[in-house]
PDB file of N, CA and C in Angstrom:
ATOM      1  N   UNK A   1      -1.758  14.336 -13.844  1.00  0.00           N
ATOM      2  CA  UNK A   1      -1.834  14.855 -12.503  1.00  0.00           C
ATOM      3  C   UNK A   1      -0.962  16.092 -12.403  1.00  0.00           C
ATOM      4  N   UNK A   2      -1.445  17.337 -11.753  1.00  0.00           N
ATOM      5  CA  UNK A   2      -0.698  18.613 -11.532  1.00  0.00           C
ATOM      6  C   UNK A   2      -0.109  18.668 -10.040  1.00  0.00           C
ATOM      7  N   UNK A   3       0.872  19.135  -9.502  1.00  0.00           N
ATOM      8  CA  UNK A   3       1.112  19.431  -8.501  1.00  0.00           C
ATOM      9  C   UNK A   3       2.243  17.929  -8.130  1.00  0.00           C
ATOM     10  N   UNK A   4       2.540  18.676  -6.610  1.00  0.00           N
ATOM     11  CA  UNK A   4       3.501  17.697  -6.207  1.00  0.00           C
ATOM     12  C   UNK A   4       2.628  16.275  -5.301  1.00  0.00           C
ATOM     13  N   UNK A   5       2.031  16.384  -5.847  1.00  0.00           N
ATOM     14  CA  UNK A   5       1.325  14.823  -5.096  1.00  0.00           C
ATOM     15  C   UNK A   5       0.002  15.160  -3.721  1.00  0.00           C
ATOM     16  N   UNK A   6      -0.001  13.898  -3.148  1.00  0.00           N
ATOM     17  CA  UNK A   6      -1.098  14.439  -1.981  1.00  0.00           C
ATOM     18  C   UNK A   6      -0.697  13.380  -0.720  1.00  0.00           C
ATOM     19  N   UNK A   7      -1.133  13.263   0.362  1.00  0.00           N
ATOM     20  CA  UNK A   7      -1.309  12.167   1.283  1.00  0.00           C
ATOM     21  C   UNK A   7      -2.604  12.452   1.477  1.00  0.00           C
ATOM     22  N   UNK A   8      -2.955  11.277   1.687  1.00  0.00           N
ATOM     23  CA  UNK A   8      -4.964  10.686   1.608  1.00  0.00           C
ATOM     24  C   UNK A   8      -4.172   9.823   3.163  1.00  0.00           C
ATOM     25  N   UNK A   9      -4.837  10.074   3.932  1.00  0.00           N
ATOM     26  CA  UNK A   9      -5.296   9.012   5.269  1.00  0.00           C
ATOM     27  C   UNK A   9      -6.945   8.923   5.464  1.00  0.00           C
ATOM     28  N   UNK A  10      -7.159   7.349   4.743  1.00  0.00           N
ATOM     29  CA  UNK A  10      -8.255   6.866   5.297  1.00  0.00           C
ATOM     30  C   UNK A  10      -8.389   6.352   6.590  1.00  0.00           C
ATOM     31  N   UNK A  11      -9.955   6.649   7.319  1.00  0.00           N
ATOM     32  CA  UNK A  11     -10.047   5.469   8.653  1.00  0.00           C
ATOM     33  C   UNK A  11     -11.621   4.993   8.416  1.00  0.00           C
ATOM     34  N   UNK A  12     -12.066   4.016   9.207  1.00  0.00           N
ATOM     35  CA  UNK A  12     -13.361   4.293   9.709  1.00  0.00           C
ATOM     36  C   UNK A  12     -13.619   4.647  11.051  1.00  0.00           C
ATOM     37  N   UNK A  13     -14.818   5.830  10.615  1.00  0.00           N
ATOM     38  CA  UNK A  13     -14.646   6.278  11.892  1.00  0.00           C
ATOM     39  C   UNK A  13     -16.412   6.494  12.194  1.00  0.00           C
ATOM     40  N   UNK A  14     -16.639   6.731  13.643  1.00  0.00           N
ATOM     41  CA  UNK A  14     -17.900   6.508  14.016  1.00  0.00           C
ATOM     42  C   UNK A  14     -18.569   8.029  13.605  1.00  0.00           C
ATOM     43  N   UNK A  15     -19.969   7.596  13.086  1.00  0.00           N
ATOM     44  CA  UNK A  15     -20.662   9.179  12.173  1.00  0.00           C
ATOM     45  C   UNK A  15     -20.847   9.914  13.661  1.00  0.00           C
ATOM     46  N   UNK A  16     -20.626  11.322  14.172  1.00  0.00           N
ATOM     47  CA  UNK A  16     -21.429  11.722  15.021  1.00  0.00           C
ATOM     48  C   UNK A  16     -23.002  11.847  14.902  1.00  0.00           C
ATOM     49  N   UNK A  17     -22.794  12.027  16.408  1.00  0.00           N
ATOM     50  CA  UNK A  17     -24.496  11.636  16.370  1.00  0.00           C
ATOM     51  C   UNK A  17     -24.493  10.317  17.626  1.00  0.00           C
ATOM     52  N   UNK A  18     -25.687   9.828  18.490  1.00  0.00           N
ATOM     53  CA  UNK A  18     -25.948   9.220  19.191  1.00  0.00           C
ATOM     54  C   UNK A  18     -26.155   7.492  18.642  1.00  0.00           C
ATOM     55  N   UNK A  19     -26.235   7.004  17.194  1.00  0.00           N
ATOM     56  CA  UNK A  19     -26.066   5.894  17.002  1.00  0.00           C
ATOM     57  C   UNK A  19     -24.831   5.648  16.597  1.00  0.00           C
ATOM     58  N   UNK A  20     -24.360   4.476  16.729  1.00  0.00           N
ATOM     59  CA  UNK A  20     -23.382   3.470  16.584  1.00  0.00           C
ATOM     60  C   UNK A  20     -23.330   3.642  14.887  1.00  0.00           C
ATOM     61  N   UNK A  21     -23.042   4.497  14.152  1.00  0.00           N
ATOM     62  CA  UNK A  21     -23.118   4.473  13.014  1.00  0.00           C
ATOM     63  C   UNK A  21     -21.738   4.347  12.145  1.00  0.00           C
ATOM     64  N   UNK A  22     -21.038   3.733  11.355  1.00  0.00           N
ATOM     65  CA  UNK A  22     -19.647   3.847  10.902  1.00  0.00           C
ATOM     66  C   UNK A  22     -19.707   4.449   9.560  1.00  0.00           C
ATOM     67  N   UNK A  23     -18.475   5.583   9.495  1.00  0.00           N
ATOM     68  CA  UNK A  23     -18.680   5.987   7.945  1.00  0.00           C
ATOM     69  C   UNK A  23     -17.221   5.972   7.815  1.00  0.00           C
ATOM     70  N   UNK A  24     -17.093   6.182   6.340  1.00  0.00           N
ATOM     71  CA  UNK A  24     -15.342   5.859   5.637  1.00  0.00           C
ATOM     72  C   UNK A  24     -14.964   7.436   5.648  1.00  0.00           C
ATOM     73  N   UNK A  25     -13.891   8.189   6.289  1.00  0.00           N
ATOM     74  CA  UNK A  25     -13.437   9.581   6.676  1.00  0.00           C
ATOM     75  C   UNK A  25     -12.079   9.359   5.643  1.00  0.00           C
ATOM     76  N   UNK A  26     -11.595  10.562   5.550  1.00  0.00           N
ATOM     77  CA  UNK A  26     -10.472  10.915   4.931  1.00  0.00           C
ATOM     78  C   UNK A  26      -9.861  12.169   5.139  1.00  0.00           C
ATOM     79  N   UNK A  27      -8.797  12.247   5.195  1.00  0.00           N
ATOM     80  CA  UNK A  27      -8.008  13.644   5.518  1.00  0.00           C
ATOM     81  C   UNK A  27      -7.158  13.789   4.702  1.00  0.00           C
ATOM     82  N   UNK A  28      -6.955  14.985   4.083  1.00  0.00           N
ATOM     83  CA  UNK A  28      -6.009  14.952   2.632  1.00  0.00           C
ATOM     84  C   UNK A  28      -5.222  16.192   2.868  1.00  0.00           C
ATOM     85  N   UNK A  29      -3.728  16.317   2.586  1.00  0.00           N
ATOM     86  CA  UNK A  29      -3.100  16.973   2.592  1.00  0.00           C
ATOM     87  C   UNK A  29      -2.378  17.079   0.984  1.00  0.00           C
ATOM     88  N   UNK A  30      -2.623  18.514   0.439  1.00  0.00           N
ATOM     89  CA  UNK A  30      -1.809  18.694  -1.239  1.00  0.00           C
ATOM     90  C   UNK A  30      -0.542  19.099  -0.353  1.00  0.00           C
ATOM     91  N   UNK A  31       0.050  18.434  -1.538  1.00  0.00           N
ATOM     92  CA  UNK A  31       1.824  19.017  -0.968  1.00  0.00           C
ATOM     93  C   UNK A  31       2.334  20.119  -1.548  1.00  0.00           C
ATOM     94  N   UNK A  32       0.999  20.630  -2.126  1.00  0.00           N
ATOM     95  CA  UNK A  32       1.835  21.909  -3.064  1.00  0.00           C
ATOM     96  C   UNK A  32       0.720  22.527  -1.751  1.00  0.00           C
ATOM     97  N   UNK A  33       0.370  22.755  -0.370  1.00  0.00           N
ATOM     98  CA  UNK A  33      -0.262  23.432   0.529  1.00  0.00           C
ATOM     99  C   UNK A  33       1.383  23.637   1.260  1.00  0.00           C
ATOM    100  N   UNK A  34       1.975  22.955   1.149  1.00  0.00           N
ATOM    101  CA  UNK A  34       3.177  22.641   2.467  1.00  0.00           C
ATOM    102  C   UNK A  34       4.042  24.182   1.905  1.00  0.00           C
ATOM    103  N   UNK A  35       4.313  25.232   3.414  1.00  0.00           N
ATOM    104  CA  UNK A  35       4.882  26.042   3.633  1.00  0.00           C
ATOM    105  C   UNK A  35       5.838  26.077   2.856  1.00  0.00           C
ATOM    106  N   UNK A  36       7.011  26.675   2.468  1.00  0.00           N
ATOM    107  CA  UNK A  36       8.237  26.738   2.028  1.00  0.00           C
ATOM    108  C   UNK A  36       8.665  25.183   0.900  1.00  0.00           C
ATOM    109  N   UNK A  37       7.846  24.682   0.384  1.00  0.00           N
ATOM    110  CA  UNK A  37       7.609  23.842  -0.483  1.00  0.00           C
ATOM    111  C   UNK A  37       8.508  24.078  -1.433  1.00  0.00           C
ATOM    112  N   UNK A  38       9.213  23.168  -2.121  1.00  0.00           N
ATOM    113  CA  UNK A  38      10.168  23.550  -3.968  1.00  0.00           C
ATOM    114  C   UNK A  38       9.539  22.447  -4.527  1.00  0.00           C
ATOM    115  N   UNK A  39       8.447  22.641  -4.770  1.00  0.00           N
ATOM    116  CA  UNK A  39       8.010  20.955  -5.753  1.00  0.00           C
ATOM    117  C   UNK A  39       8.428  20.991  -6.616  1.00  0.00           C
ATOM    118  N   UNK A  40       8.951  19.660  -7.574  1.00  0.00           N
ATOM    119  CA  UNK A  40       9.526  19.077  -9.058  1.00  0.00           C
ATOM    120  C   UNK A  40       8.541  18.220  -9.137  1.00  0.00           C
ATOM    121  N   UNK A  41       8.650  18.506 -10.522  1.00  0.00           N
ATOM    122  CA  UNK A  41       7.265  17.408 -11.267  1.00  0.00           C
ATOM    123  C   UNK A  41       8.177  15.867 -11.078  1.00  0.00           C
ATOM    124  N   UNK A  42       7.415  14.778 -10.561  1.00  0.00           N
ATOM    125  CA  UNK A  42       7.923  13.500 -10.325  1.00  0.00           C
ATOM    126  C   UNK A  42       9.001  13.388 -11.038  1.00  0.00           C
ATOM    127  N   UNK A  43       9.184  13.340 -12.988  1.00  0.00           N
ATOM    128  CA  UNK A  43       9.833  12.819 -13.162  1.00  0.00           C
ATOM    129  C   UNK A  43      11.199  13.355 -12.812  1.00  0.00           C
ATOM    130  N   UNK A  44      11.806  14.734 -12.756  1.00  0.00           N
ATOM    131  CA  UNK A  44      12.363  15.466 -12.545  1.00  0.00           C
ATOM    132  C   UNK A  44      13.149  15.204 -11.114  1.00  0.00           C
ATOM    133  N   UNK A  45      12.146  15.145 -10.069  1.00  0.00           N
ATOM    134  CA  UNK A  45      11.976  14.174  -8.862  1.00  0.00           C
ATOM    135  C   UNK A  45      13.140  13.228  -8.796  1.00  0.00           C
ATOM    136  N   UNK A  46      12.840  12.471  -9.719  1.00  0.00           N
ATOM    137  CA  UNK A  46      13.564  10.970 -10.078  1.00  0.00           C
ATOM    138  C   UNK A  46      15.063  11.272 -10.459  1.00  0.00           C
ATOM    139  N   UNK A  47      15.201  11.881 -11.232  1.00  0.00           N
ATOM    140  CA  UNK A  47      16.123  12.018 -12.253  1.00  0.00           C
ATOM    141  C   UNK A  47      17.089  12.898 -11.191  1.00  0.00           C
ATOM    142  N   UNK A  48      16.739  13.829 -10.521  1.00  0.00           N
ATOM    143  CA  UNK A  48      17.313  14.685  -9.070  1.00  0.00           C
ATOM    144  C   UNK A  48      17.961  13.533  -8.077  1.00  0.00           C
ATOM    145  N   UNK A  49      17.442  12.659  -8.148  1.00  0.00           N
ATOM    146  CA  UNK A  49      17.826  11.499  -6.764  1.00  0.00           C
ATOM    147  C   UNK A  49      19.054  10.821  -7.685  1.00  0.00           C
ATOM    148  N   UNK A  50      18.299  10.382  -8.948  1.00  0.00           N
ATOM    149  CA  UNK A  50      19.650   9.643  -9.526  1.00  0.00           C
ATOM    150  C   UNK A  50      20.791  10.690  -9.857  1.00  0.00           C
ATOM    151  N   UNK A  51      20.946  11.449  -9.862  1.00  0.00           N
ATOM    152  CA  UNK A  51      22.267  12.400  -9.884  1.00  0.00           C
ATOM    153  C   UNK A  51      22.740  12.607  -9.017  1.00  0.00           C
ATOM    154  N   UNK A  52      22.143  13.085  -7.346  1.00  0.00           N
ATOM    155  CA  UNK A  52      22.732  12.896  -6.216  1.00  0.00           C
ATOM    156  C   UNK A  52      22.966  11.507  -5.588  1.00  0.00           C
ATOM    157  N   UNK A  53      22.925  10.407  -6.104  1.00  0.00           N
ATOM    158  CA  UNK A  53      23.494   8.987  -5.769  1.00  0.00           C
ATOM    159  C   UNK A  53      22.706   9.016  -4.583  1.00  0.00           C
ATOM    160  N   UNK A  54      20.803   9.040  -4.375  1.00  0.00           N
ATOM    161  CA  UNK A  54      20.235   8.826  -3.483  1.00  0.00           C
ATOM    162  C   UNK A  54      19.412   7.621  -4.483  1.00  0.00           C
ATOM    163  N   UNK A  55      19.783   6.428  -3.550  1.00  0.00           N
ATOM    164  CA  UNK A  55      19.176   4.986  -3.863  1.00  0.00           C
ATOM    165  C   UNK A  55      17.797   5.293  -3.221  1.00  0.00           C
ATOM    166  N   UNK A  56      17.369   5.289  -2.447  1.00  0.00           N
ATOM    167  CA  UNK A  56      16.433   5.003  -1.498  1.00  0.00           C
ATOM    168  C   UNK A  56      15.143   4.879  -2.277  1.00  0.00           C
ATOM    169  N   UNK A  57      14.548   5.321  -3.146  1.00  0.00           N
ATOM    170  CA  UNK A  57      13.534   4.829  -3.951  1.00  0.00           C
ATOM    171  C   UNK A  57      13.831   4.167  -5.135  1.00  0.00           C
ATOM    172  N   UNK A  58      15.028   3.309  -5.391  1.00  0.00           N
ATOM    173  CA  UNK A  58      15.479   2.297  -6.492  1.00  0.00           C
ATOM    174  C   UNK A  58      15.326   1.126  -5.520  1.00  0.00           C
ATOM    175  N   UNK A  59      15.224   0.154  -6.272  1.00  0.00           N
ATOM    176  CA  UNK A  59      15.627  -1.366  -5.657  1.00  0.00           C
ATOM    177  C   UNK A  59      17.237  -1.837  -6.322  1.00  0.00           C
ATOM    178  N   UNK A  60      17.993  -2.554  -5.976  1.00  0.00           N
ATOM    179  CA  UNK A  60      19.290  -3.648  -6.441  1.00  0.00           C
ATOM    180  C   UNK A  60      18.379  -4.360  -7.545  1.00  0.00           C
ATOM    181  N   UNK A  61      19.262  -4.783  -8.431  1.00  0.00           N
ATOM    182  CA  UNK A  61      18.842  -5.657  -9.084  1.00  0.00           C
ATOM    183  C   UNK A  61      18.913  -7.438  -8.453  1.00  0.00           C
ATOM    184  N   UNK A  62      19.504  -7.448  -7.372  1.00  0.00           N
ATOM    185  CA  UNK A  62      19.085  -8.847  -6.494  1.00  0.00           C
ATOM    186  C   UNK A  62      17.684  -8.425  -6.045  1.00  0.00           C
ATOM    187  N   UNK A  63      17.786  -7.587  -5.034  1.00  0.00           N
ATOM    188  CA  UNK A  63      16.057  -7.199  -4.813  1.00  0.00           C
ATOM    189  C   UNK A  63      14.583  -7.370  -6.076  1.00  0.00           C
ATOM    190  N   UNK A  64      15.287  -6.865  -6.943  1.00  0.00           N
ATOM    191  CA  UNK A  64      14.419  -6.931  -8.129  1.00  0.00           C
ATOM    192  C   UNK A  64      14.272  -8.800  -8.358  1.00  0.00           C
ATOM    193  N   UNK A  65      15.250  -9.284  -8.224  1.00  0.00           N
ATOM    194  CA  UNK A  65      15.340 -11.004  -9.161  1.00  0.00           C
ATOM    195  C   UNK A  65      14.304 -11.460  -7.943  1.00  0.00           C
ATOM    196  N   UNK A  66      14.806 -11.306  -6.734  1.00  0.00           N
ATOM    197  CA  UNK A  66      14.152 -12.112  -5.108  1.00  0.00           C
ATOM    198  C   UNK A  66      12.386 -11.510  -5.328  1.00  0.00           C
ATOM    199  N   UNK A  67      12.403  -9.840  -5.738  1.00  0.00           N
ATOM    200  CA  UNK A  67      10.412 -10.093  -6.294  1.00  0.00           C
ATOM    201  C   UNK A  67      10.039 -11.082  -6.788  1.00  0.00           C
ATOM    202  N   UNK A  68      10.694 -10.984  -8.501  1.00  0.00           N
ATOM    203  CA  UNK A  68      10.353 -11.662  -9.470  1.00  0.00           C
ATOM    204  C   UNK A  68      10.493 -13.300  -8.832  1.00  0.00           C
ATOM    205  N   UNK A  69      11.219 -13.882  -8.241  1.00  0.00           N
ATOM    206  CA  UNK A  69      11.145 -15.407  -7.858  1.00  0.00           C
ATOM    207  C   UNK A  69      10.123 -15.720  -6.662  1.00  0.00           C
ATOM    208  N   UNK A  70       9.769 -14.219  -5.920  1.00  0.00           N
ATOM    209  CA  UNK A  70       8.660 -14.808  -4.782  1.00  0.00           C
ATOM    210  C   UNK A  70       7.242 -14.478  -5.646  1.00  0.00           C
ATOM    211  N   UNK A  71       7.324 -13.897  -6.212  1.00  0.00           N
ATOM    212  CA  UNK A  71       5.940 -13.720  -7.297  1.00  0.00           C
ATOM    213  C   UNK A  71       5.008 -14.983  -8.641  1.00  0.00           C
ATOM    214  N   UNK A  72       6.463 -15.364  -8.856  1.00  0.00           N
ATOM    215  CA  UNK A  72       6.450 -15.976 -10.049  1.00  0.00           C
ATOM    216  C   UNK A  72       5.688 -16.925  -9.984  1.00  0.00           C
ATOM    217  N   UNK A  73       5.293 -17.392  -8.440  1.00  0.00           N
ATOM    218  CA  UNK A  73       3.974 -18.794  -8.729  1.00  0.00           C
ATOM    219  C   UNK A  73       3.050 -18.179  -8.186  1.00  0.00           C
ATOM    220  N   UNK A  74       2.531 -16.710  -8.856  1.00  0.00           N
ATOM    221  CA  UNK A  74       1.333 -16.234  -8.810  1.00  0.00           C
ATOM    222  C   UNK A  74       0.538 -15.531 -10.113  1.00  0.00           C
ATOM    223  N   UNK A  75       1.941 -15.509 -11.265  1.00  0.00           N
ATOM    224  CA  UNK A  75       2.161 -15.528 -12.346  1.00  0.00           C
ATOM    225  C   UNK A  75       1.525 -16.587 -13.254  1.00  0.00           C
ATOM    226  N   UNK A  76       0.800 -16.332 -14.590  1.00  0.00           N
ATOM    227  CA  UNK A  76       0.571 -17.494 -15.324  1.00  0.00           C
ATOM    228  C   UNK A  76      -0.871 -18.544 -15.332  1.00  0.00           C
ATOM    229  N   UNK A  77      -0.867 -19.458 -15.518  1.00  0.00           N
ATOM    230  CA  UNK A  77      -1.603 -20.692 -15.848  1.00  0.00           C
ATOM    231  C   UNK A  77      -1.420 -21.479 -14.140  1.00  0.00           C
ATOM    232  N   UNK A  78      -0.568 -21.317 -14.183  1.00  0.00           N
ATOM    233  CA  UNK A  78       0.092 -21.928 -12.332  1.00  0.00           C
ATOM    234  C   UNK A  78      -0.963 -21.266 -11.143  1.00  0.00           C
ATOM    235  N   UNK A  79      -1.097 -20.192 -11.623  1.00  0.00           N
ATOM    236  CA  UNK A  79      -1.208 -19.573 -10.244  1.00  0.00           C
ATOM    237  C   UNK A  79      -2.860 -19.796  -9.311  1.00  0.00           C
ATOM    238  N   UNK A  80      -2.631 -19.982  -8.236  1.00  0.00           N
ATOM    239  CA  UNK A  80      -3.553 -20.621  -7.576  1.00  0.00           C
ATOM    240  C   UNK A  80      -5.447 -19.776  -7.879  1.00  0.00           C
ATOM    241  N   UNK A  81      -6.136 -20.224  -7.566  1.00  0.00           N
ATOM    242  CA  UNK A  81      -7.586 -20.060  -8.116  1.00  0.00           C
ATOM    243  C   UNK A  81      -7.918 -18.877  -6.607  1.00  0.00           C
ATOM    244  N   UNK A  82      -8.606 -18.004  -6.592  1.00  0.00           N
ATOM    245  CA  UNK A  82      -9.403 -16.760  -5.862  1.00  0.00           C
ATOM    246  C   UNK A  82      -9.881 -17.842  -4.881  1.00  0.00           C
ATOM    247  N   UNK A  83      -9.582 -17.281  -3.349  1.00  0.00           N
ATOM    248  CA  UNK A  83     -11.006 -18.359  -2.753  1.00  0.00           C
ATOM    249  C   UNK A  83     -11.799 -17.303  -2.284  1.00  0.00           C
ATOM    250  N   UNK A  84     -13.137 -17.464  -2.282  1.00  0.00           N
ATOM    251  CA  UNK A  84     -14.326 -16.423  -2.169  1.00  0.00           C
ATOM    252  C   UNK A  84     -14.402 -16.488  -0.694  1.00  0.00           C
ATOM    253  N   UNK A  85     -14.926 -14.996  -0.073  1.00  0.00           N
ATOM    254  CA  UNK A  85     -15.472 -15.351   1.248  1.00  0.00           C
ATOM    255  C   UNK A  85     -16.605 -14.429   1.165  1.00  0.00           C
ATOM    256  N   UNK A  86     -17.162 -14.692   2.348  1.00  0.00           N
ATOM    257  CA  UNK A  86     -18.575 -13.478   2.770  1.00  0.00           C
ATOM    258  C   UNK A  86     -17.648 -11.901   3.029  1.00  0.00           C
ATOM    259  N   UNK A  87     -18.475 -10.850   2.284  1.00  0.00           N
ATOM    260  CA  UNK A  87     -18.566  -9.743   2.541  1.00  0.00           C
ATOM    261  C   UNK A  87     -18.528  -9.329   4.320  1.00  0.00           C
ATOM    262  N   UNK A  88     -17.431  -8.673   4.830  1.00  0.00           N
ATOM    263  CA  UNK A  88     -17.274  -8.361   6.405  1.00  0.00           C
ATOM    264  C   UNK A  88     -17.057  -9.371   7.046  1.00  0.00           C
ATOM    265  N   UNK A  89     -16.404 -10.508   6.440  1.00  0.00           N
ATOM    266  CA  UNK A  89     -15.769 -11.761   7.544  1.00  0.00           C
ATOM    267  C   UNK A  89     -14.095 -11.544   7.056  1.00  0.00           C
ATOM    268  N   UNK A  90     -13.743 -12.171   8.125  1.00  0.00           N
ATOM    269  CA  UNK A  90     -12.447 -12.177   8.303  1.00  0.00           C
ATOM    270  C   UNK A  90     -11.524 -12.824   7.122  1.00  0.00           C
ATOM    271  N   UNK A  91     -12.353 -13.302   6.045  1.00  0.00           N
ATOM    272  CA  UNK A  91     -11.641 -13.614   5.127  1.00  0.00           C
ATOM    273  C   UNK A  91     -11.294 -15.250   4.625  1.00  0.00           C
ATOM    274  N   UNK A  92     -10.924 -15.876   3.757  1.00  0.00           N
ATOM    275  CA  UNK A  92     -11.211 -17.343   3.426  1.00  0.00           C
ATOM    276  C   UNK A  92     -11.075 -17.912   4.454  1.00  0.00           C
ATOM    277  N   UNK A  93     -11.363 -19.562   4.870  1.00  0.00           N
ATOM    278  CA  UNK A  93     -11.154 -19.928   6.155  1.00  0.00           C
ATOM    279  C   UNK A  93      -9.470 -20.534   5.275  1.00  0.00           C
ATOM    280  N   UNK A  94      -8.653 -20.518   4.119  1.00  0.00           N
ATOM    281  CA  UNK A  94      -7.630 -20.862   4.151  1.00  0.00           C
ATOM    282  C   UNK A  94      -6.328 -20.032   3.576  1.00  0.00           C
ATOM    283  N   UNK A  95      -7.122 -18.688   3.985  1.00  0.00           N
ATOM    284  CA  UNK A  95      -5.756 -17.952   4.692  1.00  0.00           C
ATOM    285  C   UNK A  95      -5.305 -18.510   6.451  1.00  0.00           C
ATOM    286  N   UNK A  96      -6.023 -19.033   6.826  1.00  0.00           N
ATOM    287  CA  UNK A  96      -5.645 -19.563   8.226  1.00  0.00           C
ATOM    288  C   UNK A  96      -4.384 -20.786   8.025  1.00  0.00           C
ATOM    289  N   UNK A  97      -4.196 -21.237   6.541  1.00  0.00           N
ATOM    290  CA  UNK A  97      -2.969 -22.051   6.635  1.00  0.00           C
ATOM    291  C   UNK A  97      -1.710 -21.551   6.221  1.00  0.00           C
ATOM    292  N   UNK A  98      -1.723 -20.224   5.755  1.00  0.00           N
ATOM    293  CA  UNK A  98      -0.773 -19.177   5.671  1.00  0.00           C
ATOM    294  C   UNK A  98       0.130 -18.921   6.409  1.00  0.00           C
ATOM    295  N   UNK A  99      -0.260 -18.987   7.653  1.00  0.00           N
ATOM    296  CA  UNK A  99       0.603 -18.676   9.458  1.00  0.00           C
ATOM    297  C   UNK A  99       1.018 -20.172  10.121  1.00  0.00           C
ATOM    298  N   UNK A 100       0.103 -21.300  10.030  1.00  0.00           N
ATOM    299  CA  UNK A 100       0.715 -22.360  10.607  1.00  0.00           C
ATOM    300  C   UNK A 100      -0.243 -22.283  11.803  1.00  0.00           C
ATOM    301  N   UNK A 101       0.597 -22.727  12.735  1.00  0.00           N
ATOM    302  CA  UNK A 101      -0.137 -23.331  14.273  1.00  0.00           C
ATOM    303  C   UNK A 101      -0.063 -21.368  14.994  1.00  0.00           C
ATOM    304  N   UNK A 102       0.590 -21.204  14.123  1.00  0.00           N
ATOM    305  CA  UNK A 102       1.501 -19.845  15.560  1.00  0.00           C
ATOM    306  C   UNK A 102       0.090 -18.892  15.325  1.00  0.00           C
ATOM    307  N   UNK A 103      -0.983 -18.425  14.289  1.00  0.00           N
ATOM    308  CA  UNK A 103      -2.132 -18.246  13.986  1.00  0.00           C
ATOM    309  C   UNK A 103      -1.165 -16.941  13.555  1.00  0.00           C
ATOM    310  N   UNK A 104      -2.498 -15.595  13.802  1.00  0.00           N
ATOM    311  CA  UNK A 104      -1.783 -14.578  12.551  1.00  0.00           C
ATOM    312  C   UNK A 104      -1.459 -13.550  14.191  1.00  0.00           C
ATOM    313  N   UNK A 105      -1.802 -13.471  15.447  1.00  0.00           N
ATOM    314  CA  UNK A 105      -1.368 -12.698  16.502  1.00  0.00           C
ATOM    315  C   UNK A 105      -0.320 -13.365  16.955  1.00  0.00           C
ATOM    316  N   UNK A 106       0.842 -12.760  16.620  1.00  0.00           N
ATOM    317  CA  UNK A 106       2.130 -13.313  17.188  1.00  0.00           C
ATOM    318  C   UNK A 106       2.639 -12.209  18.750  1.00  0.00           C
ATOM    319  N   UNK A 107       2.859 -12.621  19.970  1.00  0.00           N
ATOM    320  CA  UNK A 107       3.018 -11.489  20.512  1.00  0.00           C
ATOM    321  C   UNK A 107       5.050 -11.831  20.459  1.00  0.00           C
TER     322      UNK A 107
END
């Protein structure tokens, strides 16, 4: 990949025109377009943050262990089987035991 990266915002959005029609839109911004820009190639990027003692795109290594232990029974021979649903439904009926009684709209 060349350049300093991009932002992609997908939506769906309604086709113009008089039917009810939905199509998948996108709006893309290159960051090597952005005014007064100094792009560094990522790794460079990286290596810039770790010299100025900017954490903010590292994790702790507790953060790192607390992934690895909420992941780990999705990992392996263990890990639970795909449940299938229909194409444009809301999804297995047992993600609904995921949330409990409180359902998934919490106000």
């Amino acid at each position: 990949m060349h350049g300093d990266g991009l932002i992609d915002v997908s939506a769906t959005i309604k086709t113009p025109g008089p039917d009810l029609t939905l199509s998948q839109g996108t709006a893309r911004l290159s960051l090597d377009d952005v005014p007064d820009g100094d792009p560094m190639p990522p790794y460079a990027s990286a290596l810039h943050d770790v010299l100025r003692g900017d954490h903010r795109a590292f994790t702790t290594p507790d953060a790192l262990r607390e992934a690895w232990r909420a992941f780990a029974p999705l990992l392996g021979h263990a890990r639970p089987a795909p449940e299938p649903y229909a194409p444009g439904s809301w999804g297995p009926a047992g993600a609904d035991r995921l949330v409990g009684d409180r359902g998934w709209w919490v106000s």
